[in-house]
C-alpha atoms as a PDB file:
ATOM      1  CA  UNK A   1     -15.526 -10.169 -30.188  1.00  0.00           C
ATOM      2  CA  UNK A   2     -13.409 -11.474 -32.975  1.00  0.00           C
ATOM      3  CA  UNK A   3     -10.158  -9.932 -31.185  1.00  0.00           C
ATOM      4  CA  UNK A   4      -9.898 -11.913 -28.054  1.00  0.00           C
ATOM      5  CA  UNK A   5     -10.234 -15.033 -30.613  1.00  0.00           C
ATOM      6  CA  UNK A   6      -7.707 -13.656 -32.408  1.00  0.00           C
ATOM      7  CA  UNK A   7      -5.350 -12.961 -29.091  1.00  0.00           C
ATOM      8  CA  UNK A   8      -5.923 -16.596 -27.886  1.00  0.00           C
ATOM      9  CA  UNK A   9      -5.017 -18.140 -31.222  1.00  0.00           C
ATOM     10  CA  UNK A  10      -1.941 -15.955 -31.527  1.00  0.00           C
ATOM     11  CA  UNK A  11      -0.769 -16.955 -28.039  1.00  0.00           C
ATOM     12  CA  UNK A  12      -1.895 -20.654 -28.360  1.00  0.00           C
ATOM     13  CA  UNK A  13       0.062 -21.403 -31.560  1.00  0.00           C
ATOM     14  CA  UNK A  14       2.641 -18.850 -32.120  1.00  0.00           C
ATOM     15  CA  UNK A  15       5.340 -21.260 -29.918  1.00  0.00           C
ATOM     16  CA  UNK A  16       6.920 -24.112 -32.441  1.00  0.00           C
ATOM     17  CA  UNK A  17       7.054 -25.172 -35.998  1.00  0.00           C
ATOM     18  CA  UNK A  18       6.780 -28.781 -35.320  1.00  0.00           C
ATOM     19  CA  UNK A  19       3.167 -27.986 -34.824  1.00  0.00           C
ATOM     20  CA  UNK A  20       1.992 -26.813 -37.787  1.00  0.00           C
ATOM     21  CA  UNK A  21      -0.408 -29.689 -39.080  1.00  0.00           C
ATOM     22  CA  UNK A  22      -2.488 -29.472 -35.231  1.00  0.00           C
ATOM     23  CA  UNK A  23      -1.960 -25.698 -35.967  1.00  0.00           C
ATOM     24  CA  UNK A  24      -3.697 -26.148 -39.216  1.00  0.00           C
ATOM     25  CA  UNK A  25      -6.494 -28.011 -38.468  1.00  0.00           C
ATOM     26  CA  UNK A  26      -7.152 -26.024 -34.989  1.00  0.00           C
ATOM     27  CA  UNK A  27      -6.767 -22.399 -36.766  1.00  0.00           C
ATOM     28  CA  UNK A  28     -10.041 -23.969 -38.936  1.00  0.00           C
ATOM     29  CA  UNK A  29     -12.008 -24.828 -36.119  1.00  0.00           C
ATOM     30  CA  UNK A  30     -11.273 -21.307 -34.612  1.00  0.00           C
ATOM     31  CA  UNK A  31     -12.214 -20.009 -37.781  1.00  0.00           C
ATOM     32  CA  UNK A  32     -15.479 -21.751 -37.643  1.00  0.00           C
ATOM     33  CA  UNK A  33     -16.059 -20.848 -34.250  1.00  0.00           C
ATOM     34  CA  UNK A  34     -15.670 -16.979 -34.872  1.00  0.00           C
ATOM     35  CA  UNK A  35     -18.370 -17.279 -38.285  1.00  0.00           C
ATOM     36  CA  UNK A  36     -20.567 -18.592 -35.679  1.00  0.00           C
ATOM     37  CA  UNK A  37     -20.000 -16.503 -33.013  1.00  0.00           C
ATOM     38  CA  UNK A  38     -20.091 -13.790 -35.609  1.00  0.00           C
ATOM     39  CA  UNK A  39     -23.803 -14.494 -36.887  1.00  0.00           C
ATOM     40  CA  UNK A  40     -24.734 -15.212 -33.345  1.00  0.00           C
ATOM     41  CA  UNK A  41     -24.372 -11.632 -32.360  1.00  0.00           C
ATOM     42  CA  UNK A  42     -25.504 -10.267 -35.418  1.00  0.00           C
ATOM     43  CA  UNK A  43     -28.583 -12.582 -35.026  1.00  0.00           C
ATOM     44  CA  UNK A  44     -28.936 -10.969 -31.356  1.00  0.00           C
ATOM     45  CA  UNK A  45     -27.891  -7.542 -32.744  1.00  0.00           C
ATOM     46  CA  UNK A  46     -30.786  -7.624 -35.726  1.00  0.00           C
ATOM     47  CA  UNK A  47     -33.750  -9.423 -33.133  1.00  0.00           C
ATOM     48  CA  UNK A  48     -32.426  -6.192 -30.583  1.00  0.00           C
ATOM     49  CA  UNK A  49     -32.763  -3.325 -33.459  1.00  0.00           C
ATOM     50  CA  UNK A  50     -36.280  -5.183 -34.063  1.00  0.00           C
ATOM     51  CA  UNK A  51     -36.734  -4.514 -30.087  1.00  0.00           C
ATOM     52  CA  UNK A  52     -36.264  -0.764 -30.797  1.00  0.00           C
ATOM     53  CA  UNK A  53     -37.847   0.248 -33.237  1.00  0.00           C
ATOM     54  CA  UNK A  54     -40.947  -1.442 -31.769  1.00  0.00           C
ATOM     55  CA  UNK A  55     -40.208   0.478 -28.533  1.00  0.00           C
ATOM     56  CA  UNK A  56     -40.192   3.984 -30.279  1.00  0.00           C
ATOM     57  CA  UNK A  57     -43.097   3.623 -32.442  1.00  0.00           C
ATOM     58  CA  UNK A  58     -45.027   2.410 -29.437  1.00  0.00           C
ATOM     59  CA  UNK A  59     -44.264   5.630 -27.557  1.00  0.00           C
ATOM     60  CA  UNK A  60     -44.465   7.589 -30.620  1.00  0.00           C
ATOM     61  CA  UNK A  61     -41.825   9.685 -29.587  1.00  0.00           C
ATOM     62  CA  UNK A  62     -38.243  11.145 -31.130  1.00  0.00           C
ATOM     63  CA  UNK A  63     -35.609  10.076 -27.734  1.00  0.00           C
ATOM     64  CA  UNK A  64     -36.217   7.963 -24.437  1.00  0.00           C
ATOM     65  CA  UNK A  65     -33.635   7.834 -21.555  1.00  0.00           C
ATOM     66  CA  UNK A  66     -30.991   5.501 -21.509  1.00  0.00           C
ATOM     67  CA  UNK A  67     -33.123   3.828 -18.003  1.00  0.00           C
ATOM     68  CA  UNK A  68     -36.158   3.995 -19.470  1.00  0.00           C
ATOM     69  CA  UNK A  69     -35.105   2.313 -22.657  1.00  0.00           C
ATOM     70  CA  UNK A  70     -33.258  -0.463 -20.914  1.00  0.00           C
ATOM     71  CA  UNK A  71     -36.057  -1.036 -19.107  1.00  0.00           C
ATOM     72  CA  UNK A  72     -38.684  -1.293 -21.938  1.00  0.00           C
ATOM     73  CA  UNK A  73     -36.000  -3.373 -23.494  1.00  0.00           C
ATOM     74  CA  UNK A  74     -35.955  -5.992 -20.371  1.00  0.00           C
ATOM     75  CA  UNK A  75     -39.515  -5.960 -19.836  1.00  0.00           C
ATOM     76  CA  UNK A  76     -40.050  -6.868 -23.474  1.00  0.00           C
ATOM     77  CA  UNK A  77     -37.338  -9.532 -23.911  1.00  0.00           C
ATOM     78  CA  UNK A  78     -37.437 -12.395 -20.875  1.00  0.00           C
ATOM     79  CA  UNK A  79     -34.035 -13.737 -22.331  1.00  0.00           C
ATOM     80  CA  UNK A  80     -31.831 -10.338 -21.201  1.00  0.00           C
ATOM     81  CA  UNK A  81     -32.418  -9.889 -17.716  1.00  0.00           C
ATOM     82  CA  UNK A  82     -29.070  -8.001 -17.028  1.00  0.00           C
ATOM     83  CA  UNK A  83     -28.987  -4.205 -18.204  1.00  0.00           C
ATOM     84  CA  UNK A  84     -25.262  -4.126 -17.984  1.00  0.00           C
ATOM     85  CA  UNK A  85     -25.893  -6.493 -21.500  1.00  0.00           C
ATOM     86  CA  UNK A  86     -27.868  -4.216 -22.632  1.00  0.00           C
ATOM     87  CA  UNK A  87     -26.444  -1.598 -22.515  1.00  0.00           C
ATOM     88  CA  UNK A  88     -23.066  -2.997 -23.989  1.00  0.00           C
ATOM     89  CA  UNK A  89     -25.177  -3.790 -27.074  1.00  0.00           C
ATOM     90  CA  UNK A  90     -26.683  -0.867 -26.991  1.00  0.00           C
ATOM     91  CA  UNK A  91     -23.519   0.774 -27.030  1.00  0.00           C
ATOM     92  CA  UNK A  92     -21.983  -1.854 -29.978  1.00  0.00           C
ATOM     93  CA  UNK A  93     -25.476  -0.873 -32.020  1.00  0.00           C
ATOM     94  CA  UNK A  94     -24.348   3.125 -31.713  1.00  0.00           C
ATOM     95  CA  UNK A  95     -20.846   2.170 -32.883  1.00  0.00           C
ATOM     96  CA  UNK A  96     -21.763  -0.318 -35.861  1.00  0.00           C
ATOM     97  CA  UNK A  97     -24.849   1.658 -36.990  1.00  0.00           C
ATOM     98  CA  UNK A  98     -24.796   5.470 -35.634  1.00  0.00           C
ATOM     99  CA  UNK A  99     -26.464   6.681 -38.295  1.00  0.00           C
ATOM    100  CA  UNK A 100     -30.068   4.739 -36.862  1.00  0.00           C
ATOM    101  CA  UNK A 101     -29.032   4.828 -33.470  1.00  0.00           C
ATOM    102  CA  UNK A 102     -27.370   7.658 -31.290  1.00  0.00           C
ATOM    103  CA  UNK A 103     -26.832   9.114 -27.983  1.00  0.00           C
ATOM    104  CA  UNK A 104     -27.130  13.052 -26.647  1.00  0.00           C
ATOM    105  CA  UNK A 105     -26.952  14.559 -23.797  1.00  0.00           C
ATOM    106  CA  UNK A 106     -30.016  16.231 -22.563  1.00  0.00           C
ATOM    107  CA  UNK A 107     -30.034  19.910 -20.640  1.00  0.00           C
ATOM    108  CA  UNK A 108     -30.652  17.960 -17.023  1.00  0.00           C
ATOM    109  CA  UNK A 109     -27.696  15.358 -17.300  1.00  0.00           C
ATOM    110  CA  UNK A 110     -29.711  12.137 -18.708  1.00  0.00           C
ATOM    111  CA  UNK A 111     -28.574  10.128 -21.625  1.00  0.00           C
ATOM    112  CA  UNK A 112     -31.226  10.223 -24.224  1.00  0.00           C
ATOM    113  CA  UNK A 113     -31.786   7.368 -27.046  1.00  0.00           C
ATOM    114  CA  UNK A 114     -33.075   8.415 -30.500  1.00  0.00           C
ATOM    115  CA  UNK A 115     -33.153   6.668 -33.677  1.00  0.00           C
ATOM    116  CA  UNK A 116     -33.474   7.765 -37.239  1.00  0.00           C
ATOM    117  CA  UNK A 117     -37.461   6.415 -37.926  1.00  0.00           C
ATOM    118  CA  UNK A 118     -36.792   7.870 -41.918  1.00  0.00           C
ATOM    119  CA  UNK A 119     -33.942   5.120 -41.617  1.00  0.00           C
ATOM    120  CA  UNK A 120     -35.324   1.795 -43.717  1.00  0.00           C
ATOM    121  CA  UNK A 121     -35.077  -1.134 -41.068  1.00  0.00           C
ATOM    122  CA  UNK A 122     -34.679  -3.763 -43.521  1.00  0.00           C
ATOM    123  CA  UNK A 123     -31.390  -1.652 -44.642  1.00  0.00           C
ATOM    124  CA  UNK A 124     -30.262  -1.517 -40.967  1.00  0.00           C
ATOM    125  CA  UNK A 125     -30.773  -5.534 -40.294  1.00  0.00           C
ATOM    126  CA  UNK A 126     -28.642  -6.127 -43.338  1.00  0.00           C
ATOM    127  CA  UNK A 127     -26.060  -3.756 -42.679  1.00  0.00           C
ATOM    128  CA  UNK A 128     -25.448  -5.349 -39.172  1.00  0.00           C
ATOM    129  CA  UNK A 129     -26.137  -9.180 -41.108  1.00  0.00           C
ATOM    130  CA  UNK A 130     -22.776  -7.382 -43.164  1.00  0.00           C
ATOM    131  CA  UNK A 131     -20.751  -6.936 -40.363  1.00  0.00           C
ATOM    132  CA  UNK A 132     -20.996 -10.393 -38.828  1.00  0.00           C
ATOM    133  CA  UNK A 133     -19.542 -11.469 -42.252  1.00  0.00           C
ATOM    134  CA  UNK A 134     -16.944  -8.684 -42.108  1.00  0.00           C
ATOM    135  CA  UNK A 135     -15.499  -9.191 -38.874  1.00  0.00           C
ATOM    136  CA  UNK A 136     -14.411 -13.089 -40.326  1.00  0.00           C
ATOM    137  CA  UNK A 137     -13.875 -12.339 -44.013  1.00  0.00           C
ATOM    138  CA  UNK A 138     -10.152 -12.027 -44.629  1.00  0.00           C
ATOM    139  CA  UNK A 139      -9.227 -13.356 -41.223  1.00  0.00           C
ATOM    140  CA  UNK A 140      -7.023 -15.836 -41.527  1.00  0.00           C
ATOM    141  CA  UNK A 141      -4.597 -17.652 -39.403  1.00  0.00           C
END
């Protein structure tokens, strides 16, 4: 998320010198709008782990399909009603915290879902809390 940002202020104020004080005070605002978009996703990211882990201890089980995850996922969350968001962050939650969340292959073709449950969910909110401050923190135009 922080790249496109990153692309558009390249391309926006890369072009003259004579700019550099509007350059200045825009690169700050872009800064502050990447922190925010930053926690906002992390916010979203953390309330979706949440999501999960409430979805496998209700079924008491060790993997779900990718379908039938999405699907507990929408039914449980009336602000997501498009899977193709889901599964995106589903797919940004296996590559920011794979060792809670991953992905196999099971023998009939489906995508199965497990997570770690010995994994401490307090550790894996703040570790995702982390990388919303990570993506911004030596950014700088």
């Amino acid at each position: 998320m922080v790249i496109p940002l990153a692309q558009e202020f390249s391309a926006r104020y890369s072009n003259t010198v004579e700019e550099s004080n509007d350059c200045t005070s825009n690169a700050h605002e872009m800064k502050q709008r990447v922190l925010v978009t930053s926690q906002q996703v992390s916010t979203c990211l953390v309330d979706l782990v949440a999501l999960i882990h409430r979805i496998f201890l209700s079924l008491g089980c060790f993997s779900i399909t990718k379908e039938e995850l999405v699907h507990k996922i929408i039914m449980n969350n009336c602000d997501i009603i498009e899977r193709r968001e889901i599964e995106e962050q589903i797919e940004l939650l296996e590559k920011l915290i794979p060792e809670w969340i991953f992905r196999k292959l099971a023998p009939c073709g489906d995508l199965l879902y497990s997570i770690r449950k010995e994994s401490n969910l307090d550790s894996v909110c703040a570790r995702l809390c982390n990388v919303g401050q990570d993506c911004h923190r030596g950014w700088s135009p």
